[in-house]
N, C-alpha and C. Protein backbone atom coordinates (compact mmCIF):
# COMPACT_ATOMS: atom_id res chain seq x y z
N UNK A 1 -21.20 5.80 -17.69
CA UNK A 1 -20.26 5.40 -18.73
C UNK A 1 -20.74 4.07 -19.32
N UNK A 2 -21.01 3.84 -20.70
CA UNK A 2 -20.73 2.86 -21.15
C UNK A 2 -19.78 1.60 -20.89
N UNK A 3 -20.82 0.57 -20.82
CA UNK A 3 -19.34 -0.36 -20.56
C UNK A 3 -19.17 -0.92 -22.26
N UNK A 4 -18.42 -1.60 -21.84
CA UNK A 4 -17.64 -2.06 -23.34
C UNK A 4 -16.59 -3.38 -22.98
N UNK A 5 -16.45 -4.53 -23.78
CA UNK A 5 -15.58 -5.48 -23.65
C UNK A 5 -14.02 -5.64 -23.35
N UNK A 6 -13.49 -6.22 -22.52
CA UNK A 6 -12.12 -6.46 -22.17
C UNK A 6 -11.21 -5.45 -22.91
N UNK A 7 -11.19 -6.13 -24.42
CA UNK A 7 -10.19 -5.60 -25.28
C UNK A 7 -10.47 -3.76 -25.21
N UNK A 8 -11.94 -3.68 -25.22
CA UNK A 8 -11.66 -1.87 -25.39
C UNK A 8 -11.39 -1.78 -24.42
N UNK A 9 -11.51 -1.81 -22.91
CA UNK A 9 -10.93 -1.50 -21.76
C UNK A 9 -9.52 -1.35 -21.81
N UNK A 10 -8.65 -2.29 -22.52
CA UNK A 10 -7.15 -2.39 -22.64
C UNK A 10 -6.77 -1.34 -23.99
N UNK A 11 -7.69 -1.18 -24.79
CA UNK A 11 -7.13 -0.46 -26.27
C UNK A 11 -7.68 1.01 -25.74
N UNK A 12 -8.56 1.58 -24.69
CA UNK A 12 -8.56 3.22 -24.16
C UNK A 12 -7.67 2.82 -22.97
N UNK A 13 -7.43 2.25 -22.52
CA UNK A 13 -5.96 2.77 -21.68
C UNK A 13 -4.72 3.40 -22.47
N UNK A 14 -4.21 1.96 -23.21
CA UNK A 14 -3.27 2.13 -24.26
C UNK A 14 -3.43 4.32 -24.56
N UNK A 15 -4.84 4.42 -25.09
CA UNK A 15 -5.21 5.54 -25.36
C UNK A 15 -5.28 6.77 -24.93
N UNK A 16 -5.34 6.71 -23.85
CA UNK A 16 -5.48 7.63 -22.64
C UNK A 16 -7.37 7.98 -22.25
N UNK A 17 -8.17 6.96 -22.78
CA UNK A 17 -9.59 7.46 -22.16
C UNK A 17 -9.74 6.26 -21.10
N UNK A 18 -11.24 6.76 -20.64
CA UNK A 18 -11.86 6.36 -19.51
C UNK A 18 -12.44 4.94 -20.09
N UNK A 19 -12.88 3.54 -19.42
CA UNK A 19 -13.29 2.46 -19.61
C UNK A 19 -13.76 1.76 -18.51
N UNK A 20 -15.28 0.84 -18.91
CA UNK A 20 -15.36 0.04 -18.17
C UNK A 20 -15.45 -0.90 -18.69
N UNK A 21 -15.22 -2.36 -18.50
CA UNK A 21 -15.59 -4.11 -18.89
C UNK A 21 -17.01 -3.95 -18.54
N UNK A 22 -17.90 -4.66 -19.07
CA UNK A 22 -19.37 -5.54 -18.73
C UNK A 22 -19.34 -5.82 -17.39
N UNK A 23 -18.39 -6.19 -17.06
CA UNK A 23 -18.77 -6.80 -15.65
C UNK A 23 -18.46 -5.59 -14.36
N UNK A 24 -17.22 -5.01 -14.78
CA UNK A 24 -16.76 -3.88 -13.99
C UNK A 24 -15.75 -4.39 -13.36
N UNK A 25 -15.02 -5.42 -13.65
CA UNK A 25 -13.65 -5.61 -13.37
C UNK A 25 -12.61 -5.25 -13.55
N UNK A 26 -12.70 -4.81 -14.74
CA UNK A 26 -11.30 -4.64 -15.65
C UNK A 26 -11.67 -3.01 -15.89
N UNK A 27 -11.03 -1.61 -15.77
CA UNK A 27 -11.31 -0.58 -15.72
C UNK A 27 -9.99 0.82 -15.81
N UNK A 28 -10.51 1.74 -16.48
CA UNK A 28 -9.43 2.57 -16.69
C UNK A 28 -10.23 4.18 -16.47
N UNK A 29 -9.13 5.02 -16.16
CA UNK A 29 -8.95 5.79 -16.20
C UNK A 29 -8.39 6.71 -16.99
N UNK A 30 -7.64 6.18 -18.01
CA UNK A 30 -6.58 6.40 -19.18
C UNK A 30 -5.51 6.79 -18.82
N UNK A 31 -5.32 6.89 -17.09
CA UNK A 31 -3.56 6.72 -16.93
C UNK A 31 -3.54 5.57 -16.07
N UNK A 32 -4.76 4.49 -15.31
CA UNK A 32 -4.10 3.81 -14.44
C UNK A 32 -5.30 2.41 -14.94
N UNK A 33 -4.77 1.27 -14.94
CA UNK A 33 -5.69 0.63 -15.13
C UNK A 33 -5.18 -0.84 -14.37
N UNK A 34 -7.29 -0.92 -13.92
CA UNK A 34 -7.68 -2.01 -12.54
C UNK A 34 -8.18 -3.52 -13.04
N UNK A 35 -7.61 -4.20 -12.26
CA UNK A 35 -8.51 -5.57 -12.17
C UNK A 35 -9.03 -5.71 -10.69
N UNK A 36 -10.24 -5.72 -10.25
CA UNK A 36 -11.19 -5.51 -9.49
C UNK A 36 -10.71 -4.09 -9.04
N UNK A 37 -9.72 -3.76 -8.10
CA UNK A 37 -10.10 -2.47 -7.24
C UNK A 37 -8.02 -2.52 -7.20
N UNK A 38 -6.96 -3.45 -7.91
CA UNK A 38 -6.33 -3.99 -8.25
C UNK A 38 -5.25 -2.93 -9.28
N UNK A 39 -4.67 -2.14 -8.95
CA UNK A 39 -3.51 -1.84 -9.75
C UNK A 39 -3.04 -2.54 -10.95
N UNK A 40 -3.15 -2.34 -12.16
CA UNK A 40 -1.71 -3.33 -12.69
C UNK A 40 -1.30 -2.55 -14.46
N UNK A 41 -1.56 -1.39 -14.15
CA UNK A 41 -0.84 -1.03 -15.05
C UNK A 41 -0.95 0.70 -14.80
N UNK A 42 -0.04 1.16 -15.01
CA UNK A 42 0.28 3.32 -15.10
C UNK A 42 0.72 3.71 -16.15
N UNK A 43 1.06 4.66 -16.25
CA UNK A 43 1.19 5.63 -17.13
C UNK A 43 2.36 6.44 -16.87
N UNK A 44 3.97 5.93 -17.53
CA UNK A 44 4.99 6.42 -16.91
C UNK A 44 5.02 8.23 -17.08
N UNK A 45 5.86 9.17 -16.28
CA UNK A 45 5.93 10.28 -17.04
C UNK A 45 6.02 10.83 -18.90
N UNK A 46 6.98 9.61 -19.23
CA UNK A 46 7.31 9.62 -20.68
C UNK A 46 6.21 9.10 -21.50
N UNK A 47 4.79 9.19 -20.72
CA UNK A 47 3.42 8.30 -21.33
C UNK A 47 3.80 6.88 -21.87
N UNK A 48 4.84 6.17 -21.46
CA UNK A 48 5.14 4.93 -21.57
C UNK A 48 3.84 4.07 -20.72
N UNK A 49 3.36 3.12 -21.01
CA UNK A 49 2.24 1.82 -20.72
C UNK A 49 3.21 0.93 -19.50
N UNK A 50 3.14 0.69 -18.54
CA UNK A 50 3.45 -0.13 -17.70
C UNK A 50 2.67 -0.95 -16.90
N UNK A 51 2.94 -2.41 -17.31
CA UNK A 51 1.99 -3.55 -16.39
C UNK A 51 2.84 -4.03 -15.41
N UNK A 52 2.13 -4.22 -14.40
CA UNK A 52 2.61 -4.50 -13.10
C UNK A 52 2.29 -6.74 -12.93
N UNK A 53 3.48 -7.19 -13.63
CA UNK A 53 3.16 -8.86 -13.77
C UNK A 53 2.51 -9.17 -12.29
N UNK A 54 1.53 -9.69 -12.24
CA UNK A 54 0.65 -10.49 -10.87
C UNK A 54 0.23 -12.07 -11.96
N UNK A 55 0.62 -12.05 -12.06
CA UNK A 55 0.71 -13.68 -13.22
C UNK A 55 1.15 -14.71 -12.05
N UNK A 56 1.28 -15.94 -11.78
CA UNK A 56 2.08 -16.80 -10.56
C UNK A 56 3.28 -16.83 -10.92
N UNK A 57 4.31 -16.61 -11.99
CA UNK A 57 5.66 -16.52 -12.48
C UNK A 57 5.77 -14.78 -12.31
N UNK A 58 5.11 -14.12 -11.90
CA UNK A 58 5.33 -12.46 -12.40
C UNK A 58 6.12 -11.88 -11.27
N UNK A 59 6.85 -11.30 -11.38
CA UNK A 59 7.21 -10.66 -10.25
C UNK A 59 6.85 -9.66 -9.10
N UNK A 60 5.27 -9.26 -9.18
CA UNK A 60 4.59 -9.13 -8.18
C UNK A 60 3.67 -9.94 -7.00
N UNK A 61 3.73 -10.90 -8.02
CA UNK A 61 2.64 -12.47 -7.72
C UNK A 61 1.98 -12.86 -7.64
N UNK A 62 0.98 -13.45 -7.49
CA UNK A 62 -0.62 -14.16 -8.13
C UNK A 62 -1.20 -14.05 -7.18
N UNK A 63 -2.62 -12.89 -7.65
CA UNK A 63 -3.49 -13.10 -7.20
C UNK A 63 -4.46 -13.25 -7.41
N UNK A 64 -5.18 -13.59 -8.39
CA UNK A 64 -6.19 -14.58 -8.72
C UNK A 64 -6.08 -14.86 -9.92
N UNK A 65 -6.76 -15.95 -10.66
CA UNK A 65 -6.77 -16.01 -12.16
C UNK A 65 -7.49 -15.21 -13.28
N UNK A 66 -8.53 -14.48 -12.35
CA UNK A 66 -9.30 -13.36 -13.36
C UNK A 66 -8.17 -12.33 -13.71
N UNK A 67 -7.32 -11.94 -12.19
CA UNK A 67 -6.24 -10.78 -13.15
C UNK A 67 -5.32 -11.46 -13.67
N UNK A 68 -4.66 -12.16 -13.30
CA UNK A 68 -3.64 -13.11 -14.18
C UNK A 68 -4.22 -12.94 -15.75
N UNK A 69 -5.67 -12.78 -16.16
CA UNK A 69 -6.00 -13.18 -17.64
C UNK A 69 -5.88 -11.65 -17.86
N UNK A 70 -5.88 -10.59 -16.98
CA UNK A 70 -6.09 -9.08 -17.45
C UNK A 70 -4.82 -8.53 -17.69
N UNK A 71 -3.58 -9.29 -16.62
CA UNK A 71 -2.56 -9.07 -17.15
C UNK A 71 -1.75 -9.55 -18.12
N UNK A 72 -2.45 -10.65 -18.67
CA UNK A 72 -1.96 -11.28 -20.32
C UNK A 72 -2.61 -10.34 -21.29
N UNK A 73 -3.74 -10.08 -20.94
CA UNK A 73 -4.23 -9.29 -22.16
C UNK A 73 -3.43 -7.68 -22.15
N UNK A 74 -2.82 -7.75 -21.67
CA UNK A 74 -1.89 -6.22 -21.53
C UNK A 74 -0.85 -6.53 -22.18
N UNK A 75 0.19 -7.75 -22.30
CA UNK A 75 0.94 -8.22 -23.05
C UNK A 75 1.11 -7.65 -24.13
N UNK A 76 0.31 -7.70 -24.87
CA UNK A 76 0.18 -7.41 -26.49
C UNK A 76 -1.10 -6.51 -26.35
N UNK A 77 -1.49 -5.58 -26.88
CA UNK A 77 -2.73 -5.06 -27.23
C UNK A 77 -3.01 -4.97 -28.77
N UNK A 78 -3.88 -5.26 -29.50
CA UNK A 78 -3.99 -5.28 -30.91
C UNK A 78 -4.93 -3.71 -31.10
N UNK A 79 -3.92 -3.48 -32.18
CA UNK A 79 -4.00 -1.66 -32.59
C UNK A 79 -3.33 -0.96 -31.27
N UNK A 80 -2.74 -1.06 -30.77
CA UNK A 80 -1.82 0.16 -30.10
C UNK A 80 -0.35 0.08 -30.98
N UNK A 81 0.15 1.54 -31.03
CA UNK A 81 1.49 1.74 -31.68
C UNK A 81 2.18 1.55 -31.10
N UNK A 82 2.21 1.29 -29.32
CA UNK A 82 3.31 0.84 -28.30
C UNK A 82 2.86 -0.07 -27.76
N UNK A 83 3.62 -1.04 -27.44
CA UNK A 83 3.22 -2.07 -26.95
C UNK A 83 3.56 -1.66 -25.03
N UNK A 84 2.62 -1.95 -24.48
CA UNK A 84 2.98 -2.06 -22.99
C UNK A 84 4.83 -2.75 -22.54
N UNK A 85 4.75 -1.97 -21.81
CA UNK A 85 6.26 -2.63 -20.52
C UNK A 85 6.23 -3.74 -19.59
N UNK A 86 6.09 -4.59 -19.42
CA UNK A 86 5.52 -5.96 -18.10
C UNK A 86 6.94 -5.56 -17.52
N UNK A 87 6.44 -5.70 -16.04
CA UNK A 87 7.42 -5.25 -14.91
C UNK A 87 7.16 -6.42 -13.99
């Protein structure tokens, strides 16, 4: 698979395809998407976007600052018609 930058990793989730980051951190499946090996976002039945907050204020809780930045970039995605759920 091609890798490809952060943002496409987050804009084929949104999508439902497969993704990797450059580095191989940040990664999808197009229903579940990872920061390292890291849960933080699914794919509700209703194909609703759900992020799982690991931010140090989030209500799952901080665990490192690389996902902390993967779960901001889920926040908002630029070009998706739905915006993700933060849980």
């Amino acid at each position: 698979m091609k890798r490809v930058d952060n943002y496409e990793v987050t804009l084929a989730w949104v999508e439902g395809r497969e993704a990797v980051s450059h580095t191989g951190n940040l990664s999808t499946d197009g229903k579940a998407i990872f920061s390292y090996e890291l849960q933080i976002g699914d794919t509700g039945e209703n194909g609703k976007k759900i992020v799982r907050d690991y931010t140090a204020r989030g209500s799952y809780g901080f665990r490192s600052q690389t996902t902390s930045c993967h779960v901001g970039m889920l926040r908002y995605i630029r070009g998706a018609k739905e915006q993700p759920i933060v849980v």
